[in-house]
PDB file of N, CA and C in Angstrom:
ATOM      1  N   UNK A   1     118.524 -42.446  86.728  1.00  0.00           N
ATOM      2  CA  UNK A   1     117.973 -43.679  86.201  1.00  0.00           C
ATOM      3  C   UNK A   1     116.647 -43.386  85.500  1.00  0.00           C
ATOM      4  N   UNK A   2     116.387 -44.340  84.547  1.00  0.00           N
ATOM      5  CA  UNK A   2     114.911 -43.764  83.565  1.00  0.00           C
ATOM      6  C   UNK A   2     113.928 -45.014  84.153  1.00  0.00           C
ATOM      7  N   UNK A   3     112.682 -44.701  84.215  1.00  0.00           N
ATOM      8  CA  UNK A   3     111.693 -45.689  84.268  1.00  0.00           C
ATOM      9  C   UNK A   3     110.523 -44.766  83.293  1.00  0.00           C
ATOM     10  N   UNK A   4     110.222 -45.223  82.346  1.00  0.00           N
ATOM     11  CA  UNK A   4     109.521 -44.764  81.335  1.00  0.00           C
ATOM     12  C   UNK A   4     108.904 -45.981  80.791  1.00  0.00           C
ATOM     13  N   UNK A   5     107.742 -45.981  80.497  1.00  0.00           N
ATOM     14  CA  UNK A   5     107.137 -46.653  79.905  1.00  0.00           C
ATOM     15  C   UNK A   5     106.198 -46.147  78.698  1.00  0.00           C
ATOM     16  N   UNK A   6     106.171 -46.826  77.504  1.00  0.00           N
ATOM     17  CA  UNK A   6     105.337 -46.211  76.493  1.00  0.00           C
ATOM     18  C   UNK A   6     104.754 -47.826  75.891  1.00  0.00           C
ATOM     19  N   UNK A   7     103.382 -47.869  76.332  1.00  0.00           N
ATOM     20  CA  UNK A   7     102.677 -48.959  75.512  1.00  0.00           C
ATOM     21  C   UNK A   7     101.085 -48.897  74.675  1.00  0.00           C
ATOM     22  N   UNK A   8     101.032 -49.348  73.971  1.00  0.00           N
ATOM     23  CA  UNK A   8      99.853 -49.642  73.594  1.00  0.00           C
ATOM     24  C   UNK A   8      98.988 -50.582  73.967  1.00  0.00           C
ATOM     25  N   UNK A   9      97.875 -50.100  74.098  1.00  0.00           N
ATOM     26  CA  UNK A   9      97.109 -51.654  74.834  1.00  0.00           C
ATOM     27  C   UNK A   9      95.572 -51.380  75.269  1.00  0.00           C
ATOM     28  N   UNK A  10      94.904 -51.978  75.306  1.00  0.00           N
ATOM     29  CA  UNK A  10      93.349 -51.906  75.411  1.00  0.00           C
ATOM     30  C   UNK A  10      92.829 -51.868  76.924  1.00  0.00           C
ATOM     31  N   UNK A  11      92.225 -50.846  77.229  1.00  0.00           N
ATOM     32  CA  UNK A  11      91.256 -50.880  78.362  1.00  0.00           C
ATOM     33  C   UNK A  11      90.685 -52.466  78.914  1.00  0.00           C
ATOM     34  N   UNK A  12      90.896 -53.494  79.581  1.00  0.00           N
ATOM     35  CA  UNK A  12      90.412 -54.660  79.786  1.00  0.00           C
ATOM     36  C   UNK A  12      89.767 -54.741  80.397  1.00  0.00           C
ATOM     37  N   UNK A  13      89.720 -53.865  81.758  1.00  0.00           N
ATOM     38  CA  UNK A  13      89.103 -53.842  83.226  1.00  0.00           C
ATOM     39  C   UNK A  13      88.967 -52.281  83.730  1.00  0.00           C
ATOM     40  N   UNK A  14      87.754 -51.611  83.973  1.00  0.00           N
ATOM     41  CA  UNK A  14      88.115 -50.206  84.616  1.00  0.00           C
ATOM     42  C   UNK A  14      87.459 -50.537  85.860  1.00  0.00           C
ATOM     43  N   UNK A  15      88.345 -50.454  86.893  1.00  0.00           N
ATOM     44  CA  UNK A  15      87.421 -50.790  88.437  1.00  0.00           C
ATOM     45  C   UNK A  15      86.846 -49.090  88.697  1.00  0.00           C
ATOM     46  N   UNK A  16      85.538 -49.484  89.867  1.00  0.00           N
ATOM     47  CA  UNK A  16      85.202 -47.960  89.972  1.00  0.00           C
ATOM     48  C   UNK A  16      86.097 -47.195  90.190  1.00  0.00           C
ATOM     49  N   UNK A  17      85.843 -45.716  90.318  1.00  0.00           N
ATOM     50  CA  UNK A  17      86.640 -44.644  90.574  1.00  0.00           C
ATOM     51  C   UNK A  17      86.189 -44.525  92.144  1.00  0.00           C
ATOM     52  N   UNK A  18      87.808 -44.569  92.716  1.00  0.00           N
ATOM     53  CA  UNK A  18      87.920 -44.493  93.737  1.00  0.00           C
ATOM     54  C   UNK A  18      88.828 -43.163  94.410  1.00  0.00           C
ATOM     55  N   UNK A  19      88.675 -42.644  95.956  1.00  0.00           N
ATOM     56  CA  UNK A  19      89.288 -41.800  96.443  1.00  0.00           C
ATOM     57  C   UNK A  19      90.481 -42.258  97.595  1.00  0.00           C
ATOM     58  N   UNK A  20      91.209 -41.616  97.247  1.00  0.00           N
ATOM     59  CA  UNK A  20      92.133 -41.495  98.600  1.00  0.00           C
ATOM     60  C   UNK A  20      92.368 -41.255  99.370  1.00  0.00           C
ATOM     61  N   UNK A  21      92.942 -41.592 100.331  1.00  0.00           N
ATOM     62  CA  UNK A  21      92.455 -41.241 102.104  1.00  0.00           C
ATOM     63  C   UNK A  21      92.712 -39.375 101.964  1.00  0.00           C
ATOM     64  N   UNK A  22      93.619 -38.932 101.003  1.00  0.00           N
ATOM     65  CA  UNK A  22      94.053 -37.424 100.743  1.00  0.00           C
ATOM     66  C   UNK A  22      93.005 -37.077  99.556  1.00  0.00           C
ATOM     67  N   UNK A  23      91.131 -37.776  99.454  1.00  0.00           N
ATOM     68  CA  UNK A  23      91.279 -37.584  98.467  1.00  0.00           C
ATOM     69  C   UNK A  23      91.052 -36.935  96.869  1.00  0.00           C
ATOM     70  N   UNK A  24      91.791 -37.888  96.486  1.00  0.00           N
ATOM     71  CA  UNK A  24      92.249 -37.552  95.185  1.00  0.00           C
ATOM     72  C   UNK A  24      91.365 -39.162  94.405  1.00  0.00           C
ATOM     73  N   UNK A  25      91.077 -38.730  93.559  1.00  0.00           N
ATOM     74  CA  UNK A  25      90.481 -39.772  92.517  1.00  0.00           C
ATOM     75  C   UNK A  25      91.298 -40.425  92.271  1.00  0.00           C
ATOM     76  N   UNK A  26      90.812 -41.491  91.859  1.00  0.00           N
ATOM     77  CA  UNK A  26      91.865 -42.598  91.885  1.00  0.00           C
ATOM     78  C   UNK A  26      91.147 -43.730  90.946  1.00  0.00           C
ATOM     79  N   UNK A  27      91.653 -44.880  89.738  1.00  0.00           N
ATOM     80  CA  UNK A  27      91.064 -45.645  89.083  1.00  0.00           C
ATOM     81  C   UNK A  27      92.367 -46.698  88.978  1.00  0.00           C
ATOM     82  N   UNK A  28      91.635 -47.764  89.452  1.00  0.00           N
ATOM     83  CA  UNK A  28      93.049 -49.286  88.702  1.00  0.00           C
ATOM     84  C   UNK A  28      91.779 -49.870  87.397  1.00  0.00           C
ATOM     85  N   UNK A  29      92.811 -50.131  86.815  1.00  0.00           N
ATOM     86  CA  UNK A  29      92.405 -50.754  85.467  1.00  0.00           C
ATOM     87  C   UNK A  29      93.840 -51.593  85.115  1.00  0.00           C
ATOM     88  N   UNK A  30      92.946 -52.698  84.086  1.00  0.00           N
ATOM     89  CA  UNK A  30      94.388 -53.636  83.775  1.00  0.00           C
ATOM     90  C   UNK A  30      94.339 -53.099  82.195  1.00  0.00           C
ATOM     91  N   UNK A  31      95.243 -53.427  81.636  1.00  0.00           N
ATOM     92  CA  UNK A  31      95.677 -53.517  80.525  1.00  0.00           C
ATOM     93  C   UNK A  31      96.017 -54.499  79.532  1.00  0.00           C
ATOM     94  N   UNK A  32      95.339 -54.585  78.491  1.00  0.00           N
ATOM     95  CA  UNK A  32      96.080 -55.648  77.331  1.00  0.00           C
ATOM     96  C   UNK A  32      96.477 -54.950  76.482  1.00  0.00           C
ATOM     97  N   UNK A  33      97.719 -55.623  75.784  1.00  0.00           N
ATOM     98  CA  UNK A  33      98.917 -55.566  75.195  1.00  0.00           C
ATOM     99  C   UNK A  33      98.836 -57.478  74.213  1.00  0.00           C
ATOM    100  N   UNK A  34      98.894 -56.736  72.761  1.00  0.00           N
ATOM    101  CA  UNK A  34      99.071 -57.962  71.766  1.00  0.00           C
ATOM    102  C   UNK A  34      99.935 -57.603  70.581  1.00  0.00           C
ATOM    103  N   UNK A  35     101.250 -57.892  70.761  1.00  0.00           N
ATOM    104  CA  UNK A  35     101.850 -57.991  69.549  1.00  0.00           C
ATOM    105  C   UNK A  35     102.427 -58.683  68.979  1.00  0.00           C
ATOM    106  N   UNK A  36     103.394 -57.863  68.146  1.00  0.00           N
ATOM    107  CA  UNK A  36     104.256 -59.505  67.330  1.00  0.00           C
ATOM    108  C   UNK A  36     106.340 -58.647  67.792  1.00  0.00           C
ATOM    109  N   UNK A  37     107.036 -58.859  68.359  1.00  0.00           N
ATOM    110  CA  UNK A  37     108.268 -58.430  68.359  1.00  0.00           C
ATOM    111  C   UNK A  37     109.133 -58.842  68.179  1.00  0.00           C
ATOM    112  N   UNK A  38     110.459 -58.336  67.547  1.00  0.00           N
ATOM    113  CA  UNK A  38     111.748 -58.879  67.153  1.00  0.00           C
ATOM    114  C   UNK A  38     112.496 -59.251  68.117  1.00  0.00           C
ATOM    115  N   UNK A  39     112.876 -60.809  68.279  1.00  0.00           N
ATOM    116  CA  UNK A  39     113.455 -61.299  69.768  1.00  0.00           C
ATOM    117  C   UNK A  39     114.882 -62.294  68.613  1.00  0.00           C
ATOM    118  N   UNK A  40     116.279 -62.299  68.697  1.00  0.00           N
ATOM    119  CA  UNK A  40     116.795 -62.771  68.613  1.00  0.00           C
ATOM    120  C   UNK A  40     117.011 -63.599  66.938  1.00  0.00           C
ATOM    121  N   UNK A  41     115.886 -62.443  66.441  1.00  0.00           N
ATOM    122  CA  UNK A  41     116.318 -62.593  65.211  1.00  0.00           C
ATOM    123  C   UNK A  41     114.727 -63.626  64.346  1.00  0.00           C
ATOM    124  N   UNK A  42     114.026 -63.720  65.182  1.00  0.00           N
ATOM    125  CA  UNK A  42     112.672 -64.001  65.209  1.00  0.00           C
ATOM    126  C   UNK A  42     111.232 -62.859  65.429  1.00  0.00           C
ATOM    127  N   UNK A  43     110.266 -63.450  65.299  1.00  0.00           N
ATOM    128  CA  UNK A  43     109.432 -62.625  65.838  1.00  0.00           C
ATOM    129  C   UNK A  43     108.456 -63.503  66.676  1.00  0.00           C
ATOM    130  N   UNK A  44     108.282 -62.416  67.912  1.00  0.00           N
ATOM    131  CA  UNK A  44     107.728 -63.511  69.179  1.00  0.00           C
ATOM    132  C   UNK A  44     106.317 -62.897  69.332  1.00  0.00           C
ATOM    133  N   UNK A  45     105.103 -63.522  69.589  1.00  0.00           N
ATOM    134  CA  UNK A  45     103.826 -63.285  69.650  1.00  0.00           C
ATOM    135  C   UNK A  45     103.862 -62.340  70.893  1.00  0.00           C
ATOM    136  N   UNK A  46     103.794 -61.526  71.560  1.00  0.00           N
ATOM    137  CA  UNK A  46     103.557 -61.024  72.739  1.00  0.00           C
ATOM    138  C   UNK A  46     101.945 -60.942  73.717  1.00  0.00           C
ATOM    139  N   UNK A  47     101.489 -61.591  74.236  1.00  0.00           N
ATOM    140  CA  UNK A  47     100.452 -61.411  74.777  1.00  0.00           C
ATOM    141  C   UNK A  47     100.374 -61.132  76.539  1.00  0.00           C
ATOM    142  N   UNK A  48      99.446 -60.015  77.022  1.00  0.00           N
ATOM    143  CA  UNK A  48     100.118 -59.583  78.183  1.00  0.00           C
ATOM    144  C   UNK A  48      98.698 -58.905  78.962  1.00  0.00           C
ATOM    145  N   UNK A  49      98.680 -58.822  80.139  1.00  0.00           N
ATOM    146  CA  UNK A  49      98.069 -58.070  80.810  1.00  0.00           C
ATOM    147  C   UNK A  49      98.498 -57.266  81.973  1.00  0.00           C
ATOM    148  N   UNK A  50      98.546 -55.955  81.830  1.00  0.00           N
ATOM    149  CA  UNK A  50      99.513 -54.829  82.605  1.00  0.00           C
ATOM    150  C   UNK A  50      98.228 -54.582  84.180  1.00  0.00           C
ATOM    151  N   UNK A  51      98.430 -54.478  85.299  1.00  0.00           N
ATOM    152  CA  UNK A  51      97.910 -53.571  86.178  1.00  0.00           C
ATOM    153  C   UNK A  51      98.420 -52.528  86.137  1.00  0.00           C
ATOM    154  N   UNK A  52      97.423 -51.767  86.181  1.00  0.00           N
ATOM    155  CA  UNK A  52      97.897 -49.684  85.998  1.00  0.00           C
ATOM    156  C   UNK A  52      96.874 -49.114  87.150  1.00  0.00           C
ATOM    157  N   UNK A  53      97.539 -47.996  87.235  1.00  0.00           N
ATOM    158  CA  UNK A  53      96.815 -47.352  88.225  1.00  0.00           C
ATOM    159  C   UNK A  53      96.571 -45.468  87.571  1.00  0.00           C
ATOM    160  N   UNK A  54      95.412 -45.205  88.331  1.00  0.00           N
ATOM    161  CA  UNK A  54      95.840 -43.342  87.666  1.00  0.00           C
ATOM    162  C   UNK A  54      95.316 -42.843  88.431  1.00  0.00           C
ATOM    163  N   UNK A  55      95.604 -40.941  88.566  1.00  0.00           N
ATOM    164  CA  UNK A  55      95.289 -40.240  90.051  1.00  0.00           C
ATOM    165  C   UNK A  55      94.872 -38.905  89.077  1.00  0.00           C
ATOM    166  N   UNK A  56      94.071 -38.097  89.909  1.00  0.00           N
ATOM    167  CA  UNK A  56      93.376 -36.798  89.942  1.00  0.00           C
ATOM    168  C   UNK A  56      92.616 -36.978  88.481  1.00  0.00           C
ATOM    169  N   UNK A  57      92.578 -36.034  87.522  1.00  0.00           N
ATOM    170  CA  UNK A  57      92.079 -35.867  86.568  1.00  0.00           C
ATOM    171  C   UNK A  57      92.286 -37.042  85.824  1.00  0.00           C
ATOM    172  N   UNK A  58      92.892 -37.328  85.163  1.00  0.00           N
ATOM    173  CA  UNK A  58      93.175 -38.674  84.571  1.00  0.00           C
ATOM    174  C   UNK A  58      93.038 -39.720  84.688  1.00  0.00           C
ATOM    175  N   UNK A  59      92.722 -39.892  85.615  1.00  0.00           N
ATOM    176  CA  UNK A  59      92.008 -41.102  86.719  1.00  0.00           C
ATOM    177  C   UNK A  59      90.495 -40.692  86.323  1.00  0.00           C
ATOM    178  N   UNK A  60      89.900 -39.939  86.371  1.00  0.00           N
ATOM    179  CA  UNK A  60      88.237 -39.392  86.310  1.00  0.00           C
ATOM    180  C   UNK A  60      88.049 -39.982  84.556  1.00  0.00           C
ATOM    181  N   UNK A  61      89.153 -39.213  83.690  1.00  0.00           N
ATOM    182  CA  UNK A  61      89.025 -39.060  82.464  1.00  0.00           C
ATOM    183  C   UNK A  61      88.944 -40.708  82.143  1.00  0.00           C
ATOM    184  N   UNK A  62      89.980 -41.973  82.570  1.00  0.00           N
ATOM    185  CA  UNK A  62      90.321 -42.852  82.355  1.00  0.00           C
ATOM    186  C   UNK A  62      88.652 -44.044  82.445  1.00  0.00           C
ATOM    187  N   UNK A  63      88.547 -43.752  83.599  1.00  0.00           N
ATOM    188  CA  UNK A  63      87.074 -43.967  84.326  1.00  0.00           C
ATOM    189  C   UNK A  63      85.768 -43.867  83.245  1.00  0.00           C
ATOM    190  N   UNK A  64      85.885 -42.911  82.100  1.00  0.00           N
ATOM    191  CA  UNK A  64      84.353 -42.828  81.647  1.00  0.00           C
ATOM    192  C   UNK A  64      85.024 -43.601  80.303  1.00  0.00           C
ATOM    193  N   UNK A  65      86.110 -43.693  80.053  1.00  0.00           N
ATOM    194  CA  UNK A  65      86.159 -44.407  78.875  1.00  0.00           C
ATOM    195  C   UNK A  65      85.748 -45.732  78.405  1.00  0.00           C
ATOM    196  N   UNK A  66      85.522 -46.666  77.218  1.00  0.00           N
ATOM    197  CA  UNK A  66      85.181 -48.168  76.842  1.00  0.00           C
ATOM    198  C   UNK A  66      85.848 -48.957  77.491  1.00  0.00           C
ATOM    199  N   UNK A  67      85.507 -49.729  77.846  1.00  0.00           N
ATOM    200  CA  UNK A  67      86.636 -50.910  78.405  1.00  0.00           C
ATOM    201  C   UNK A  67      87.084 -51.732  76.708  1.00  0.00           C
ATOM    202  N   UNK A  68      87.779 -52.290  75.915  1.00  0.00           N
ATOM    203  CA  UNK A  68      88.099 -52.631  74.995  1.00  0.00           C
ATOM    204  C   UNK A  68      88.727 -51.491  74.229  1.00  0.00           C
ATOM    205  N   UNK A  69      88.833 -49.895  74.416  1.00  0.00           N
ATOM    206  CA  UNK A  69      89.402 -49.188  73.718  1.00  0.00           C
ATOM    207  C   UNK A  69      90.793 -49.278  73.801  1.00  0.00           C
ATOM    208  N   UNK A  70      91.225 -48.562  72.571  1.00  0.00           N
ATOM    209  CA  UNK A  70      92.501 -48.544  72.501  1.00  0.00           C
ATOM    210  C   UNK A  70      93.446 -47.770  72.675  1.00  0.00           C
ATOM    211  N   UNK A  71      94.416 -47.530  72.929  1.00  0.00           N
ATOM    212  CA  UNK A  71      95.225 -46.289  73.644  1.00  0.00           C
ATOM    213  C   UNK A  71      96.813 -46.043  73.821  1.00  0.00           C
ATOM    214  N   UNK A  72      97.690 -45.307  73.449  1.00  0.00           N
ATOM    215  CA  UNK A  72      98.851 -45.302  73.726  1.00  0.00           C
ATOM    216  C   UNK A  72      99.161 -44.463  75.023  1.00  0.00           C
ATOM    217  N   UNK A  73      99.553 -45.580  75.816  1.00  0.00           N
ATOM    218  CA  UNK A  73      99.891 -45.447  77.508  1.00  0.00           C
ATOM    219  C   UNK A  73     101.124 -44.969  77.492  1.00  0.00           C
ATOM    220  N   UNK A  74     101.444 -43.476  78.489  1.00  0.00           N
ATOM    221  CA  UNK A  74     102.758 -43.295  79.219  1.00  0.00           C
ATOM    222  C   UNK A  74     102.601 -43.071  80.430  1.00  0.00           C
ATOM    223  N   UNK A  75     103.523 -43.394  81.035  1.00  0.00           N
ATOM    224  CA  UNK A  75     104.365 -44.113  82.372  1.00  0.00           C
ATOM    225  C   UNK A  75     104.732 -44.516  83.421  1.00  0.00           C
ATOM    226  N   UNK A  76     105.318 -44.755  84.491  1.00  0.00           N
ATOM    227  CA  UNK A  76     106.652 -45.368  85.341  1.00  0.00           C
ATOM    228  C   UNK A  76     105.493 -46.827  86.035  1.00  0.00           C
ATOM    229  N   UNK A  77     106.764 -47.647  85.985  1.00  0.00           N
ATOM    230  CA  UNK A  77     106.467 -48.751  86.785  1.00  0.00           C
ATOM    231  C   UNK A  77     106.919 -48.452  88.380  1.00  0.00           C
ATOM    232  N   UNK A  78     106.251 -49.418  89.443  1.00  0.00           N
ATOM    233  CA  UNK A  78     106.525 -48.967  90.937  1.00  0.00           C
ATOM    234  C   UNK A  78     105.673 -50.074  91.454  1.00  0.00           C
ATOM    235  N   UNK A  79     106.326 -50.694  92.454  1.00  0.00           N
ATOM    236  CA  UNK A  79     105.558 -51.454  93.596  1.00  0.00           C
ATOM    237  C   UNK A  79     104.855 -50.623  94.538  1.00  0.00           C
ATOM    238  N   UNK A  80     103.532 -51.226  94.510  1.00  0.00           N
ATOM    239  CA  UNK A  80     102.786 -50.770  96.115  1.00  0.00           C
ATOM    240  C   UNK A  80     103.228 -51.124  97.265  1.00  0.00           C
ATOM    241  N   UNK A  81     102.686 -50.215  98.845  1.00  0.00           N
ATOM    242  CA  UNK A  81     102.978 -51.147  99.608  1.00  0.00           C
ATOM    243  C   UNK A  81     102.716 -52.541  99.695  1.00  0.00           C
ATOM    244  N   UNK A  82     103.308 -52.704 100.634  1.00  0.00           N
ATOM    245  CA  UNK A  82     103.074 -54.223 101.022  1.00  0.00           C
ATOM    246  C   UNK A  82     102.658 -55.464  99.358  1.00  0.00           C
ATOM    247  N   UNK A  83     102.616 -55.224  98.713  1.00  0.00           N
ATOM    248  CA  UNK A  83     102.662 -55.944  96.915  1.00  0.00           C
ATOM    249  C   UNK A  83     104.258 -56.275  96.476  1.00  0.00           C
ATOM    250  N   UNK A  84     104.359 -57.407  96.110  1.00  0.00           N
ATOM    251  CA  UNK A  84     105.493 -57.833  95.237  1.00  0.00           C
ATOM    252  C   UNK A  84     105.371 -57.603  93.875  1.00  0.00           C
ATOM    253  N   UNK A  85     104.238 -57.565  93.121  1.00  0.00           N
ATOM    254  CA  UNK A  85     103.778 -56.986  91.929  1.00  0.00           C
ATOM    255  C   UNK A  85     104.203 -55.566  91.536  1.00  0.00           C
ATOM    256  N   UNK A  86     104.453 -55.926  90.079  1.00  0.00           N
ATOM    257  CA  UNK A  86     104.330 -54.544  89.523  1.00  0.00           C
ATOM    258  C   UNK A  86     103.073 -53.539  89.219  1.00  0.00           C
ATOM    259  N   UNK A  87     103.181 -52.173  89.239  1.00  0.00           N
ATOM    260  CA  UNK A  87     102.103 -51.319  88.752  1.00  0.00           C
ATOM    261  C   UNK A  87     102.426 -50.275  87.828  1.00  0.00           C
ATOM    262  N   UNK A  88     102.226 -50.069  86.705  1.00  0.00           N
ATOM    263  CA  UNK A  88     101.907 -48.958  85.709  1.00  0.00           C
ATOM    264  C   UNK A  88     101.227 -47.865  86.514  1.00  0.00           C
ATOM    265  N   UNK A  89     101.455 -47.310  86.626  1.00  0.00           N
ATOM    266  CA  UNK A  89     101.368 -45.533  86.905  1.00  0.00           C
ATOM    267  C   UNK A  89     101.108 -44.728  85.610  1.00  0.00           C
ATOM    268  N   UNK A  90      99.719 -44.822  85.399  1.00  0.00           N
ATOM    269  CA  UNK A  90      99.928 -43.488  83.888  1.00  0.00           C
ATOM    270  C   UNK A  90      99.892 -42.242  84.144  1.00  0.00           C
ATOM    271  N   UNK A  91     100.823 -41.624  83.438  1.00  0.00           N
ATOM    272  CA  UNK A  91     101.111 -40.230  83.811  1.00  0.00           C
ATOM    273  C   UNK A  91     100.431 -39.526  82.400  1.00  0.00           C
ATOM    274  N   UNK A  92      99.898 -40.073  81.420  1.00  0.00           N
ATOM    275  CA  UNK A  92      99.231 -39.983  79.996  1.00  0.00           C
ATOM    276  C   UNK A  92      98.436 -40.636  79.176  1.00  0.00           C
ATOM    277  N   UNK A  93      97.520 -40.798  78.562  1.00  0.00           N
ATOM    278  CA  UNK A  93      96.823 -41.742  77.393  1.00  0.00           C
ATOM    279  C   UNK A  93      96.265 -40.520  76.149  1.00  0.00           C
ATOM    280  N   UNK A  94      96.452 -41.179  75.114  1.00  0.00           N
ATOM    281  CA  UNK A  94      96.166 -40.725  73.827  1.00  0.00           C
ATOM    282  C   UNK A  94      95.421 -41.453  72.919  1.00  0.00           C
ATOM    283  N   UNK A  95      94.786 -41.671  71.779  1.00  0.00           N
ATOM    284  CA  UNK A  95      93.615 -42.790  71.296  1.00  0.00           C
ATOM    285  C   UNK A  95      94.618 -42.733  70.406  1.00  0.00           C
ATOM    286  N   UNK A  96      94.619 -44.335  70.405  1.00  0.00           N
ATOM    287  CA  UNK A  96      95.561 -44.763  69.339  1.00  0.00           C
ATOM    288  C   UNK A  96      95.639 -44.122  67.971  1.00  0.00           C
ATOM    289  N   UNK A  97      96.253 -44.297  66.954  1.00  0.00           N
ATOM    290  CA  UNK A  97      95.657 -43.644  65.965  1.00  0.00           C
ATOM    291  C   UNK A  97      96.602 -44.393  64.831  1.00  0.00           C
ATOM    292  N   UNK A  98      96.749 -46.189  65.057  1.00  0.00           N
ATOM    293  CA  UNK A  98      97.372 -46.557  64.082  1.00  0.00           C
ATOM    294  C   UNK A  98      96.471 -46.935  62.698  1.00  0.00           C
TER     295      UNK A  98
END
């Protein structure tokens, strides 16, 4: 089964950098996401805000960046414990470069 995610979307929120009981650095940040997409033969405004999470290096790296920057995010979605919510897991970020 695939769980992949590839989005674009702006830094909104970087909470401090935090450790894990094993730890490891650790950063949640949310995400915005604004576009326009092809739905049914239309185009639908998309407006969105993702919770993401990131671990070891990337998590540190994620941490010193702008909050409002921009970025193409990769991947997997996953529930926490005890959360009915979804979470973005980035396993990557790159500066946009549209």
């Amino acid at each position: 089964m695939k769980n992949h995610v590839v989005v674009t979307a702006g830094l909104a929120e970087i909470q401090a950098l935090r450790y894990t009981p094993a730890g490891l650095p650790a950063v949640d940040v949310k995400l915005e996401h604004q576009s326009s997409q092809p739905e049914m033969g239309q185009q639908r405004q998309v407006n969105l805000l993702i919770k993401a999470v990131a671990f070891g290096p990337l998590a540190e790296r994620i941490a010193r960046q702008a909050v409002g920057s921009i970025w193409t995010i990769q991947g997997f979605l996953a529930t926490p414990r005890n959360s009915k919510s979804v979470v973005l897991h980035i396993q990557d970020i790159q500066p946009d470069s549209y």
